[in-house]
PDB file of N, CA and C in Angstrom:
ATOM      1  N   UNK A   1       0.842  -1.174   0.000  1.00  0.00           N
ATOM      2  CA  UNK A   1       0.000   0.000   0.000  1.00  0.00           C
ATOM      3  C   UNK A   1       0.890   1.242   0.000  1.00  0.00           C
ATOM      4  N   UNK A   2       0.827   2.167  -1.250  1.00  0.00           N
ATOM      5  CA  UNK A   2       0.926   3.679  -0.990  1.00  0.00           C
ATOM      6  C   UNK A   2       0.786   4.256  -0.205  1.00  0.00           C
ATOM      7  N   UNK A   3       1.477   5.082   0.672  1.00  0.00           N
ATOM      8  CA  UNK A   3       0.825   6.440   1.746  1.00  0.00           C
ATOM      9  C   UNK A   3       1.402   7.833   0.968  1.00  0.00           C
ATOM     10  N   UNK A   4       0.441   8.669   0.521  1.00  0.00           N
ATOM     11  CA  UNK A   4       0.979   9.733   0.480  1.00  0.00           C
ATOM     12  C   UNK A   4       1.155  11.246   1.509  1.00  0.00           C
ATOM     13  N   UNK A   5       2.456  11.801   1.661  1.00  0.00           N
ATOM     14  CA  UNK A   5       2.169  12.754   2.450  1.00  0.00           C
ATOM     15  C   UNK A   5       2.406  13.821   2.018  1.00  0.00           C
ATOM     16  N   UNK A   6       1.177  14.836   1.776  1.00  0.00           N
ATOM     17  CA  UNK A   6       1.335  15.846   1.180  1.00  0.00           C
ATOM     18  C   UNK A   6       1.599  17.098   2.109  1.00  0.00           C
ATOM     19  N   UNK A   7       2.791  17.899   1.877  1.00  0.00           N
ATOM     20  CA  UNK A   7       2.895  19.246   2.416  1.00  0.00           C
ATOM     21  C   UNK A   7       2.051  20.221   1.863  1.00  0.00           C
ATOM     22  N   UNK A   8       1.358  21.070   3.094  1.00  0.00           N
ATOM     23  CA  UNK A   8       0.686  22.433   2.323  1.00  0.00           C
ATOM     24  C   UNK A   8       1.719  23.102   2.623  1.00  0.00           C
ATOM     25  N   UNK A   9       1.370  24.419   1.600  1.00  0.00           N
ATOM     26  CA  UNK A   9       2.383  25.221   1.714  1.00  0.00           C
ATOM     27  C   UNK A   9       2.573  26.034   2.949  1.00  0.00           C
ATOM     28  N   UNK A  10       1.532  26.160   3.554  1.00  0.00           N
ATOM     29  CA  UNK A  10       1.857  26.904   5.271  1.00  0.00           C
ATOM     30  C   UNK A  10       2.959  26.041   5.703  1.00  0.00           C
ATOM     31  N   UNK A  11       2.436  24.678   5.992  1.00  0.00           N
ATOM     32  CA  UNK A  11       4.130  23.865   6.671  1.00  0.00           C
ATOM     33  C   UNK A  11       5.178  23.661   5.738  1.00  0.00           C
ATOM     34  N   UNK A  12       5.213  23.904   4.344  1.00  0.00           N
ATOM     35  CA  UNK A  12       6.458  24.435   3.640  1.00  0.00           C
ATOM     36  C   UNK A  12       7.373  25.593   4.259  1.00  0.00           C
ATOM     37  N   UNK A  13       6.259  26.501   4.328  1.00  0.00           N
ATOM     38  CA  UNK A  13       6.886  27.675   4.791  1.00  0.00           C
ATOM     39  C   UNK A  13       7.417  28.008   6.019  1.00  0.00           C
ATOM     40  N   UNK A  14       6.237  27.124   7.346  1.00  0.00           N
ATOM     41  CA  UNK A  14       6.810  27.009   8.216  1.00  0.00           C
ATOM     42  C   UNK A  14       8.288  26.142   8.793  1.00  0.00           C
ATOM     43  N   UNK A  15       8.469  24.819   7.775  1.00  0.00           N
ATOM     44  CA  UNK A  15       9.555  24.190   7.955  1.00  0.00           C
ATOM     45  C   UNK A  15      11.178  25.047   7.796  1.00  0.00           C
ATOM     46  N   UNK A  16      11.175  26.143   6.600  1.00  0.00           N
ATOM     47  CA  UNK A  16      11.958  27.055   6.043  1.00  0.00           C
ATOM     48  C   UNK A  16      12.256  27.711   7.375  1.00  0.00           C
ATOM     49  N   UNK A  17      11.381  28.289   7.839  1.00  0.00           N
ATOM     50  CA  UNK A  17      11.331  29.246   8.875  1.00  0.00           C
ATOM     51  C   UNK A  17      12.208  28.321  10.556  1.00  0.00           C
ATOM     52  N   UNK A  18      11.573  27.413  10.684  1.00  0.00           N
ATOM     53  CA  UNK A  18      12.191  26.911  11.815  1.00  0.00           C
ATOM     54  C   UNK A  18      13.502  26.016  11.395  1.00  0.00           C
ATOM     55  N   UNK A  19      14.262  25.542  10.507  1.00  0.00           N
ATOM     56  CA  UNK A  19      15.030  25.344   9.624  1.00  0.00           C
ATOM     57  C   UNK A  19      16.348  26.673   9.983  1.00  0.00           C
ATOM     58  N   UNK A  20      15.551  27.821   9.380  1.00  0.00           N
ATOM     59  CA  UNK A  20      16.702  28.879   9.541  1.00  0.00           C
ATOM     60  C   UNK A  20      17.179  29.705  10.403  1.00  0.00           C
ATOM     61  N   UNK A  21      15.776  29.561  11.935  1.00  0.00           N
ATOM     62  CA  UNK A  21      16.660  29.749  12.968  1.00  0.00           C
ATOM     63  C   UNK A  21      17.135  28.896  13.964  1.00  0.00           C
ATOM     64  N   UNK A  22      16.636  27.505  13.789  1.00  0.00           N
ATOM     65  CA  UNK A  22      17.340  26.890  14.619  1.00  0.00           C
ATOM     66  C   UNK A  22      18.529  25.974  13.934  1.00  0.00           C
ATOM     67  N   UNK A  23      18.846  26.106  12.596  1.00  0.00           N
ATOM     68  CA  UNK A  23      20.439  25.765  12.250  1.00  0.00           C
ATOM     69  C   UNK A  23      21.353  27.091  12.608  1.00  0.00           C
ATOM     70  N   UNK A  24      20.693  28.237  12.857  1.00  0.00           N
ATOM     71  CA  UNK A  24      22.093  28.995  13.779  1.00  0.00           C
ATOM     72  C   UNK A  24      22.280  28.466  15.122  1.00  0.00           C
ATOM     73  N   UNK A  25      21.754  28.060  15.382  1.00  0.00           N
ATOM     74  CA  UNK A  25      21.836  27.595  17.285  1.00  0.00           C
ATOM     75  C   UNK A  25      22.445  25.925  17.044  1.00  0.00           C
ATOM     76  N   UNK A  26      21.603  25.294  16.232  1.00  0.00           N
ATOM     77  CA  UNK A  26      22.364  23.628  16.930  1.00  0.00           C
ATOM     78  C   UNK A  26      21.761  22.829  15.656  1.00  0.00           C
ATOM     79  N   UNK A  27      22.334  21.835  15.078  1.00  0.00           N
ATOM     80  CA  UNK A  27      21.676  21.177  14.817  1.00  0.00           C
ATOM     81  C   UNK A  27      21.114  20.020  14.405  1.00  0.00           C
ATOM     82  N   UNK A  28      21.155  19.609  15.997  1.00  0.00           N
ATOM     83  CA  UNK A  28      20.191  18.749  16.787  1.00  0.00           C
ATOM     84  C   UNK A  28      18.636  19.313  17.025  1.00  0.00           C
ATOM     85  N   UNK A  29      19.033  20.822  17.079  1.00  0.00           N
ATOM     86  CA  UNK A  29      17.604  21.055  17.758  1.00  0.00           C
ATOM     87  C   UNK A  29      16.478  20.869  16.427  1.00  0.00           C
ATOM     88  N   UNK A  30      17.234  21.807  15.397  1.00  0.00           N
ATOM     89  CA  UNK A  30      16.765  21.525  13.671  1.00  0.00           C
ATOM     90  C   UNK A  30      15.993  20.441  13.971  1.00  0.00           C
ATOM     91  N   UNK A  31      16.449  19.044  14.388  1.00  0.00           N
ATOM     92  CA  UNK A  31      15.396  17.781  13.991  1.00  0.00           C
ATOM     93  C   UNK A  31      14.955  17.419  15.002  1.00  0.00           C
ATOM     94  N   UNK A  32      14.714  18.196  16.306  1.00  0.00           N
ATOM     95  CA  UNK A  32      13.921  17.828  17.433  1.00  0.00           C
ATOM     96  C   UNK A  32      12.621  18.861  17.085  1.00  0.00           C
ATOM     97  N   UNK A  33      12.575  20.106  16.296  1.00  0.00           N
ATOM     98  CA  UNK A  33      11.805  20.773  15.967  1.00  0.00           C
ATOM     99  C   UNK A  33      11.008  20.384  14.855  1.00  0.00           C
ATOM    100  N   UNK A  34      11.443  19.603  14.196  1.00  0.00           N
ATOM    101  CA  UNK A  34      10.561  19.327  12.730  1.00  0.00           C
ATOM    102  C   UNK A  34       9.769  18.179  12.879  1.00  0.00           C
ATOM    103  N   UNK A  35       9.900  17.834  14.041  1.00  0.00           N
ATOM    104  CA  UNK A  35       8.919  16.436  14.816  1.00  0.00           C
ATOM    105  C   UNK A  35       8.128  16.514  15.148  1.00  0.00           C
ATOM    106  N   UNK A  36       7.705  17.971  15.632  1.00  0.00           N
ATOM    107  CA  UNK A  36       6.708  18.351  15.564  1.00  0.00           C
ATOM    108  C   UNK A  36       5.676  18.974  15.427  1.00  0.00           C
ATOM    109  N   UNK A  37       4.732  17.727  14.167  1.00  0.00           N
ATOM    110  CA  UNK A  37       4.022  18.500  12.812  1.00  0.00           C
ATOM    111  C   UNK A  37       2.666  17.886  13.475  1.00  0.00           C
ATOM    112  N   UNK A  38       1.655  19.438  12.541  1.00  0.00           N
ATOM    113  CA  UNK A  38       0.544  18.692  13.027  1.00  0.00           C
ATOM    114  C   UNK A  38      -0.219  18.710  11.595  1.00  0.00           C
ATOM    115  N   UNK A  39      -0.564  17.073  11.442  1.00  0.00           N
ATOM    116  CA  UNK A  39      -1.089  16.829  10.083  1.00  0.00           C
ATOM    117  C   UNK A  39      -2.593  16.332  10.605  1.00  0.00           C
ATOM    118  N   UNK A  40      -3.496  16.167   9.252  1.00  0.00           N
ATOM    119  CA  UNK A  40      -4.607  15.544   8.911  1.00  0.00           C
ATOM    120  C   UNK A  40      -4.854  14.271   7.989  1.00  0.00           C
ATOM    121  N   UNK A  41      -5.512  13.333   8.971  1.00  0.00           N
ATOM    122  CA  UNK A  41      -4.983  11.590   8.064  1.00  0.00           C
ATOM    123  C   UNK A  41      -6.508  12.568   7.071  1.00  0.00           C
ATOM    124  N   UNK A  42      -6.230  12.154   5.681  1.00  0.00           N
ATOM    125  CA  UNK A  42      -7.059  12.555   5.005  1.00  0.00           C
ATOM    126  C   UNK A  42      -7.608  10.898   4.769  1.00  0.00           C
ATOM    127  N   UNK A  43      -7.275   9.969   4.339  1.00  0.00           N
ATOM    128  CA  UNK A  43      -7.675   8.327   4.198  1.00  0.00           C
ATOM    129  C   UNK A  43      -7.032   7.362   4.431  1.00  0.00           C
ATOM    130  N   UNK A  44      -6.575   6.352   3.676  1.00  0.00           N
ATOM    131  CA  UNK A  44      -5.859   5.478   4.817  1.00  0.00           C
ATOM    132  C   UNK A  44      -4.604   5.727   3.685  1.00  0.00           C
ATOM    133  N   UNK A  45      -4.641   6.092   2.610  1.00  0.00           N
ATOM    134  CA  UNK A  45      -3.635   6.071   1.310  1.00  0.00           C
ATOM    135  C   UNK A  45      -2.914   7.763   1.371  1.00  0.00           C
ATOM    136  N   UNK A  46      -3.675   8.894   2.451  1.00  0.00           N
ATOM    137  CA  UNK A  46      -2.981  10.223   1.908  1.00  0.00           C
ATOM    138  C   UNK A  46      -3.337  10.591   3.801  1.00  0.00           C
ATOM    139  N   UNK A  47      -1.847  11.739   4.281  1.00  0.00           N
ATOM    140  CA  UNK A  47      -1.960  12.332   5.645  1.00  0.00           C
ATOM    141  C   UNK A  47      -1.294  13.617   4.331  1.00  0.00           C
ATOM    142  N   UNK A  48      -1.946  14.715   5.271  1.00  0.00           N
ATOM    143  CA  UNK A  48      -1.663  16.034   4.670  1.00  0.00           C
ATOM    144  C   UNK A  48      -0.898  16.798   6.344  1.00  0.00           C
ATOM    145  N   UNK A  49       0.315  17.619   5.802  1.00  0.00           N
ATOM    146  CA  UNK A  49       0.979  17.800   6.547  1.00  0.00           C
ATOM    147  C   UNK A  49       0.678  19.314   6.827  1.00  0.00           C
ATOM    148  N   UNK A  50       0.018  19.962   7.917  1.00  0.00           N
ATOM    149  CA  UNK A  50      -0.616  21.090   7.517  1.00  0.00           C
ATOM    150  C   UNK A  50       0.471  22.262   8.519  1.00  0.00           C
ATOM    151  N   UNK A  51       0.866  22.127   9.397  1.00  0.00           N
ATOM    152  CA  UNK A  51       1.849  23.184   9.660  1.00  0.00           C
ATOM    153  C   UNK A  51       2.916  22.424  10.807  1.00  0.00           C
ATOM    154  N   UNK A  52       3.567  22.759  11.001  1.00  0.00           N
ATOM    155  CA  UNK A  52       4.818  22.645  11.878  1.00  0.00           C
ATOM    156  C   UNK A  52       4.631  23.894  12.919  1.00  0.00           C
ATOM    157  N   UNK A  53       4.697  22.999  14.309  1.00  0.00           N
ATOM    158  CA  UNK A  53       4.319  23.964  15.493  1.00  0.00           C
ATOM    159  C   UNK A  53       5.279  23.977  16.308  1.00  0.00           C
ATOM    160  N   UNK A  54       5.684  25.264  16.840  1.00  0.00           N
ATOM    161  CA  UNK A  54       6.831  25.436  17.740  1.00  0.00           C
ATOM    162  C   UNK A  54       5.728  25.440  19.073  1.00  0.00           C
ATOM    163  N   UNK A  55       6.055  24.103  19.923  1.00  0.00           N
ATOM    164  CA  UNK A  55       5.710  23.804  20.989  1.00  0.00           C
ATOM    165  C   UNK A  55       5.671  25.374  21.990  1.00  0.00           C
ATOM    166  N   UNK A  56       6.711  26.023  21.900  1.00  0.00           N
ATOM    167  CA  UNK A  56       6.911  26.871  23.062  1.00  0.00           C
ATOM    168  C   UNK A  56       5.457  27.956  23.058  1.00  0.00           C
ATOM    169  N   UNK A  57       4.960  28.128  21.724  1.00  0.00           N
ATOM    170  CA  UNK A  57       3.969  29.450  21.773  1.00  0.00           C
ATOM    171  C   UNK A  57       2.448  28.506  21.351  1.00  0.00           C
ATOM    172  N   UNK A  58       1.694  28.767  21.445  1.00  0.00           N
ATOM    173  CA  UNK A  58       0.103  28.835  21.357  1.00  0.00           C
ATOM    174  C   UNK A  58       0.087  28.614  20.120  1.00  0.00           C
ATOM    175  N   UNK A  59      -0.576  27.432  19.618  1.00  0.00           N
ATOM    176  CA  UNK A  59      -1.062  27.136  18.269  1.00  0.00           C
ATOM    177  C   UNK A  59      -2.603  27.858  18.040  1.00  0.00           C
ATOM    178  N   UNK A  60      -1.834  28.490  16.756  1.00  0.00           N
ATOM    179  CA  UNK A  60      -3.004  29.576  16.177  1.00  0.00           C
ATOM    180  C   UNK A  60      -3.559  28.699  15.607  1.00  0.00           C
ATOM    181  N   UNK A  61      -5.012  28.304  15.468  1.00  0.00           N
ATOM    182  CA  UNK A  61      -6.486  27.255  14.976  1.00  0.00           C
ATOM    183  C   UNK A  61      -6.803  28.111  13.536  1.00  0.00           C
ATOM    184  N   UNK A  62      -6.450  29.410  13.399  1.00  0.00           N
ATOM    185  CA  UNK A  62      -6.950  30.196  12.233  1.00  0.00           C
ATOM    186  C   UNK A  62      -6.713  29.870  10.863  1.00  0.00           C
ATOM    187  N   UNK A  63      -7.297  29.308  10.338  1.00  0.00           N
ATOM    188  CA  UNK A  63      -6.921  29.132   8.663  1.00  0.00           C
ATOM    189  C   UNK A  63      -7.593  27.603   8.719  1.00  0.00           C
ATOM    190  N   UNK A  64      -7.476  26.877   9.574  1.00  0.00           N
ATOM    191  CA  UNK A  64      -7.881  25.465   9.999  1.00  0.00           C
ATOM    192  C   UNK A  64      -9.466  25.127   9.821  1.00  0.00           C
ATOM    193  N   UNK A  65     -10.019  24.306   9.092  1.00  0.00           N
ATOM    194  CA  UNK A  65     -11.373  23.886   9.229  1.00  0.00           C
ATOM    195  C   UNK A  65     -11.600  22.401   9.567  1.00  0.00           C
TER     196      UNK A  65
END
């Protein structure tokens, strides 16, 4: 069986973003940060990867349905 996982472009953009400031600091932290994503199983064949959340601040719900 296929799984596809599709990036939207918000967690494109967000990956870029946490990518370029945490490879100035360490990077280890780089791949302790990109772990955690928050996706949507769309079926059992496709999960859509909808943003990458920096644990430390309040996940904004806005754009989300």
């Amino acid at each position: 069986m296929v799984i596809v996982v599709v990036w939207t472009d918000k967690a494109g953009e967000d990956l870029d973003q946490i990518i370029s400031y945490w490879s100035s600091i360490s990077t280890n932290s780089v791949r302790l940060q990109v772990q955690r994503l928050v996706y949507y199983i769309v079926s059992e064949q496709r999960i859509d990867i909808l943003t990458i959340h920096n644990s430390a601040r309040p996940l904004d719900m806005e754009g989300f349905s």
